[in-house]
Protein backbone atom coordinates (compact mmCIF):
# COMPACT_ATOMS: atom_id res chain seq x y z
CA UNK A 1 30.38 9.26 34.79
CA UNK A 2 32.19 11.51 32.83
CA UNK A 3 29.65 13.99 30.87
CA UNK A 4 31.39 13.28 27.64
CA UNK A 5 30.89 10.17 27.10
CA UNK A 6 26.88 10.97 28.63
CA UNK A 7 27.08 13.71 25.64
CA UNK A 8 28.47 11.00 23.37
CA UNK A 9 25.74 7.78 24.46
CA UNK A 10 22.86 10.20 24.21
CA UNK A 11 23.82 11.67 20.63
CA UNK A 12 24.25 8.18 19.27
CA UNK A 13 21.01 6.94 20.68
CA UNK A 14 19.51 10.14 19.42
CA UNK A 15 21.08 9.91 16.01
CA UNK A 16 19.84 6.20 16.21
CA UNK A 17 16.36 7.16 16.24
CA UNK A 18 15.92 9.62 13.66
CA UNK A 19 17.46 7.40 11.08
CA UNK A 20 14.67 4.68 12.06
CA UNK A 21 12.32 7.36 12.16
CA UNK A 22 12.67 8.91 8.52
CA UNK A 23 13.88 5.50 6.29
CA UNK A 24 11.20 4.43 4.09
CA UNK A 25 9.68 0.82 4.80
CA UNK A 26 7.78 -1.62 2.52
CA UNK A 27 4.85 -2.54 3.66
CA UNK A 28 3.19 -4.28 0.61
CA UNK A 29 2.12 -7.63 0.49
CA UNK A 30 3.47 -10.07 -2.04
CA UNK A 31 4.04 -6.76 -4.38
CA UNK A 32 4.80 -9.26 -7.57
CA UNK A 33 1.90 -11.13 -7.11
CA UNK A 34 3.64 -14.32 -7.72
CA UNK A 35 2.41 -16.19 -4.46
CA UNK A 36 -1.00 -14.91 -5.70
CA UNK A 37 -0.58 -16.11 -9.17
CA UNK A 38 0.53 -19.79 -7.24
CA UNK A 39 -2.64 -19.50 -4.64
CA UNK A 40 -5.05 -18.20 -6.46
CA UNK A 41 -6.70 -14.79 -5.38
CA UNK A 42 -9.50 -15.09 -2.77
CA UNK A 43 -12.79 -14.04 -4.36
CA UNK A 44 -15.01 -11.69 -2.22
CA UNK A 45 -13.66 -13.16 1.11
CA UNK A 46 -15.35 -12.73 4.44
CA UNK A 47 -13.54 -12.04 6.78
CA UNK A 48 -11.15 -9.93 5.14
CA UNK A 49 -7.65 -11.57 4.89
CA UNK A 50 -4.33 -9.22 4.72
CA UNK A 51 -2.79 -9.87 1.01
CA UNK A 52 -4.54 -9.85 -2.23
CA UNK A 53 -8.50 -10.12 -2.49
CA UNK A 54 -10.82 -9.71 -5.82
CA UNK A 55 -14.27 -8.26 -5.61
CA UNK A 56 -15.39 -8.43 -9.02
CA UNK A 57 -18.92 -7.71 -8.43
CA UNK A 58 -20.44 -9.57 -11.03
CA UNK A 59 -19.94 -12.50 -12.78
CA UNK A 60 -19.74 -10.84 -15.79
CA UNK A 61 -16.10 -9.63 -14.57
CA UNK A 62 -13.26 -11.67 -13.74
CA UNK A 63 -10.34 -10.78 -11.12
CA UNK A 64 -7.08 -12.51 -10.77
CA UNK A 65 -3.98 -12.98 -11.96
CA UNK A 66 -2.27 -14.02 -15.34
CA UNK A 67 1.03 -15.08 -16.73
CA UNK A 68 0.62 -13.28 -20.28
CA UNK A 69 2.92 -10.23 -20.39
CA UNK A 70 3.78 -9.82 -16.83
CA UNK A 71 6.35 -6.48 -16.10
CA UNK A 72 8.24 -8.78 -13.97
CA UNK A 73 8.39 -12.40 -12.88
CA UNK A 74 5.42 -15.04 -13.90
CA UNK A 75 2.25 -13.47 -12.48
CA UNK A 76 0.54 -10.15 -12.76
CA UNK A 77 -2.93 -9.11 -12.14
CA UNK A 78 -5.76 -8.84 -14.14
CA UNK A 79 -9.03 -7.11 -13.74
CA UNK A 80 -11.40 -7.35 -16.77
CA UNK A 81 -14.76 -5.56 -16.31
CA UNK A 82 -17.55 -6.06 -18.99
CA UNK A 83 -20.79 -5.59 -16.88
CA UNK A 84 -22.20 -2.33 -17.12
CA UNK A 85 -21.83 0.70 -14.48
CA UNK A 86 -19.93 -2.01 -12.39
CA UNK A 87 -16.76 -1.83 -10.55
CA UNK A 88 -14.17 -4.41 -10.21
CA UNK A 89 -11.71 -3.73 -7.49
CA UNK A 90 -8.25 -5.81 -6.56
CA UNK A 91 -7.82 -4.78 -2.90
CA UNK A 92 -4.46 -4.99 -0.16
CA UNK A 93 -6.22 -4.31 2.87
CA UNK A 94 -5.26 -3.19 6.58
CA UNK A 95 -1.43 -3.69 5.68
CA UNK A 96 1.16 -2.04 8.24
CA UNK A 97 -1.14 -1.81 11.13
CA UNK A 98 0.81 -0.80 14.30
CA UNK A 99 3.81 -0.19 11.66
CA UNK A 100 2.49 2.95 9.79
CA UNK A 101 2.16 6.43 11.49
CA UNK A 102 -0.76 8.69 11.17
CA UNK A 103 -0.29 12.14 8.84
CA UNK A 104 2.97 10.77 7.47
CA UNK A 105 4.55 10.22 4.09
CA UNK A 106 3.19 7.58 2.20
CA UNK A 107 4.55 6.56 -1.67
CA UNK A 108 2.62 3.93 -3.68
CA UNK A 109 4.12 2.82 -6.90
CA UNK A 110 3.34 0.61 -9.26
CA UNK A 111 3.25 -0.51 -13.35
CA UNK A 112 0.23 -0.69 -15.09
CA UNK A 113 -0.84 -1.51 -18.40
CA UNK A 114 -4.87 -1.92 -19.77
CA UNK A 115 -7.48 -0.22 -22.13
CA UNK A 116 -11.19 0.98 -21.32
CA UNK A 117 -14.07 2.29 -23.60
CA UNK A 118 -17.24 4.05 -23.85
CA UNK A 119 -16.50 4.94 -20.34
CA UNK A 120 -14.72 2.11 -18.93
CA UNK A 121 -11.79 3.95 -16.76
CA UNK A 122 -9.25 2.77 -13.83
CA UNK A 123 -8.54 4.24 -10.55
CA UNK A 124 -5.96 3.89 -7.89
CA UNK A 125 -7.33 4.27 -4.28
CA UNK A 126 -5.56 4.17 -1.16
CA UNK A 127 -7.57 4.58 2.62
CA UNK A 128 -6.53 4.91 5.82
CA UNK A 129 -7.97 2.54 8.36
CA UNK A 130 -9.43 2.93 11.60
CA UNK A 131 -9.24 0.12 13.69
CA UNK A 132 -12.95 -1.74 14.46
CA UNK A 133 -14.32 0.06 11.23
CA UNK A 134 -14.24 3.30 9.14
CA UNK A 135 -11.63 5.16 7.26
CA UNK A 136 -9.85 8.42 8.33
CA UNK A 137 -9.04 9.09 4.57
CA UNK A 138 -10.10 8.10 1.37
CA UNK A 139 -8.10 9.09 -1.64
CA UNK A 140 -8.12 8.60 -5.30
CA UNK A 141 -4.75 8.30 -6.17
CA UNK A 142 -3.51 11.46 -8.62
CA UNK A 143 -7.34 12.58 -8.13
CA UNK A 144 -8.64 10.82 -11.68
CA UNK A 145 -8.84 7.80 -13.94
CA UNK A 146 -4.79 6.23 -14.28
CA UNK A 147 -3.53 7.90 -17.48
CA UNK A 148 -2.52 4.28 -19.27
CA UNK A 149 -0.55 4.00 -21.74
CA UNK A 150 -2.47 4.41 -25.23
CA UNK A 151 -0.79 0.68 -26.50
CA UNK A 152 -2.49 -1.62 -23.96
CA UNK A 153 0.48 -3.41 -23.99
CA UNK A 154 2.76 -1.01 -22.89
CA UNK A 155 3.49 -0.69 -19.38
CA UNK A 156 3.89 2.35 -17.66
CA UNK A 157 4.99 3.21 -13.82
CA UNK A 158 3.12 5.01 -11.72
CA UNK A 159 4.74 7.01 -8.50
CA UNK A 160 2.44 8.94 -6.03
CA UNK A 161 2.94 10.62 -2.68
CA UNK A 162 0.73 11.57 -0.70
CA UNK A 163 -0.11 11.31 3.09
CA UNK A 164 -1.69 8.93 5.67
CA UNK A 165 -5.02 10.26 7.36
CA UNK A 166 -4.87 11.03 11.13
CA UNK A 167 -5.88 7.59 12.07
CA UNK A 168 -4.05 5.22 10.53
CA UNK A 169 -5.01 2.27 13.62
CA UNK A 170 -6.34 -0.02 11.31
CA UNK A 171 -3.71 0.17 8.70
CA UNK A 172 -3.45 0.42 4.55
CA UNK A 173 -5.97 -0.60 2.03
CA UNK A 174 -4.43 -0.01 -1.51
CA UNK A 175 -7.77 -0.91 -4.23
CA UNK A 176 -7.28 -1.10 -7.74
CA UNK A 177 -10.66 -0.40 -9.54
CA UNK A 178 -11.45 -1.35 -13.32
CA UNK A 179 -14.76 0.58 -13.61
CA UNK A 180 -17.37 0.61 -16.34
CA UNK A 181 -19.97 2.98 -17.46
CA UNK A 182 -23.71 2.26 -18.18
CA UNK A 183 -23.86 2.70 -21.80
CA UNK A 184 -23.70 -0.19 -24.03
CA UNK A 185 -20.45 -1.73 -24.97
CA UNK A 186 -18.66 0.08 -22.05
CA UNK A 187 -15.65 -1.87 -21.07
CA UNK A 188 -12.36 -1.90 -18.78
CA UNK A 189 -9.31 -3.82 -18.32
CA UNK A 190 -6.09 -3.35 -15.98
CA UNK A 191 -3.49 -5.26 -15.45
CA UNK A 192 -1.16 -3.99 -12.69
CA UNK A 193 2.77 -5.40 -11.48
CA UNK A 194 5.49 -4.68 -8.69
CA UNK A 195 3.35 -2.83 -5.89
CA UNK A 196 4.70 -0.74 -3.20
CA UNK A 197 3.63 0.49 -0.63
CA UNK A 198 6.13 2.35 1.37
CA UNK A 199 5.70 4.38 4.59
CA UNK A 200 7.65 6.15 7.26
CA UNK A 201 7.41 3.40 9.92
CA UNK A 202 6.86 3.28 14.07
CA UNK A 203 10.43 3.63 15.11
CA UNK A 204 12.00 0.47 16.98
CA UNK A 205 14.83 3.03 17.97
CA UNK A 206 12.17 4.52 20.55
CA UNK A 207 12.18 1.82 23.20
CA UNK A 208 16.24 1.50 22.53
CA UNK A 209 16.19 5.83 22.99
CA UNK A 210 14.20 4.93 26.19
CA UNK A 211 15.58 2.74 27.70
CA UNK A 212 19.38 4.64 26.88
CA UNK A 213 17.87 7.58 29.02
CA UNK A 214 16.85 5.39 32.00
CA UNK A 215 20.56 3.56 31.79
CA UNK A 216 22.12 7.01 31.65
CA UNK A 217 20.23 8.17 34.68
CA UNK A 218 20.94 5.43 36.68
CA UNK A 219 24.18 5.21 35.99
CA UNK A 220 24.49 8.98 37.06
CA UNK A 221 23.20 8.72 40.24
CA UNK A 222 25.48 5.38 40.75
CA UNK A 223 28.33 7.27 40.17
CA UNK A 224 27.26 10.50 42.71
């Protein structure tokens, strides 16, 4: 086999590779939140499902999703905390398992809109999973409380990168967290729109690279 056209197959699988290697891919789940907003948001589920879940820790709080002033489309979610020194958290759990690699860019973006007081604050939180329990790295999004928009009905985008931890087995849990304080009248609300979650994913190209390499070598020694 001429070595050209061995030069020419192995740059193209090559070339193949590190374009599937570096493109971005979404991993979020319903990232409008309109099959949420049709469903219905599972309330502290157990077992865990992958897609949208509430925890709103009390019953004082409520977690879901509403069609008043969405960013996009018909649905966005809401998460209106009143109980004191309580969180209320909107999670997307163990997304991209087997997809996402482990120390690897990672960009989460998102709108938000929402008001707190007398403490009342909202986070952005992303961990990597380990698979069969634990977390490899927990992160507060831009390291604070989301700097909202003073009109609370304004909406405003947020863009962060970051990394993933070193195990990443167990996938992506993105948690939105409308927090209060403990002092009287404390009070949060966020409502958040078009989620993504985008990641630098397991290339496909590797068992195509592969299996180019094996071809070429046996058609080399065919050809001797």
């Amino acid at each position: 086999m001429p070595h050209r056209i061995v030069f020419t197959f192995v740059s193209t699988a090559a070339l193949v590779l590190s374009m599937a290697s570096t493109q971005a891919a979404e991993i979020a789940v319903d990232p409008g939140l309109e099959m949420a907003g049709m469903t219905g948001i599972p309330q502290n589920p157990d077992p865990q499902v992958v897609g949208w879940n509430c925890f709103p820790q009390s019953s004082a709080n409520t977690c879901g999703t509403t069609t008043t002033d969405p960013f996009a489309g018909t649905y966005s979610a809401q998460l209106t905390t009143t109980a004191l020194a309580s969180p209320n958290t909107l999670k997307q759990g163990f997304v991209g398992q087997g997809v996402v690699l482990p120390d690897s860019p990672v960009t989460v973006s998102f709108w938000a809109r929402g008001s707190g007081a007398i403490g009342g604050v909202a986070f952005a939180e992303l961990f990597s999973e380990i698979a069969g329990g634990g977390v490899s790295k927990p992160e507060i999004l831009g390291g604070g409380p989301l700097a909202l928009d003073p009109d609370p009905d304004t909406w405003k985008q947020f863009v962060f990168n970051t990394t993933t931890g070193p195990d990443v087995s167990g996938g992506l849990t993105l948690q939105f967290n409308a927090a209060t304080g403990g002092a009287d009248g404390s009070f949060s609300e966020l409502f958040v729109d078009n989620i993504s979650i985008q990641v630098v994913p397991v290339p496909a190209a590797v068992w195509l690279f592969g299996s180019a390499l094996g071809l070429l070598g046996w058609m080399r020694r065919s050809s001797r």
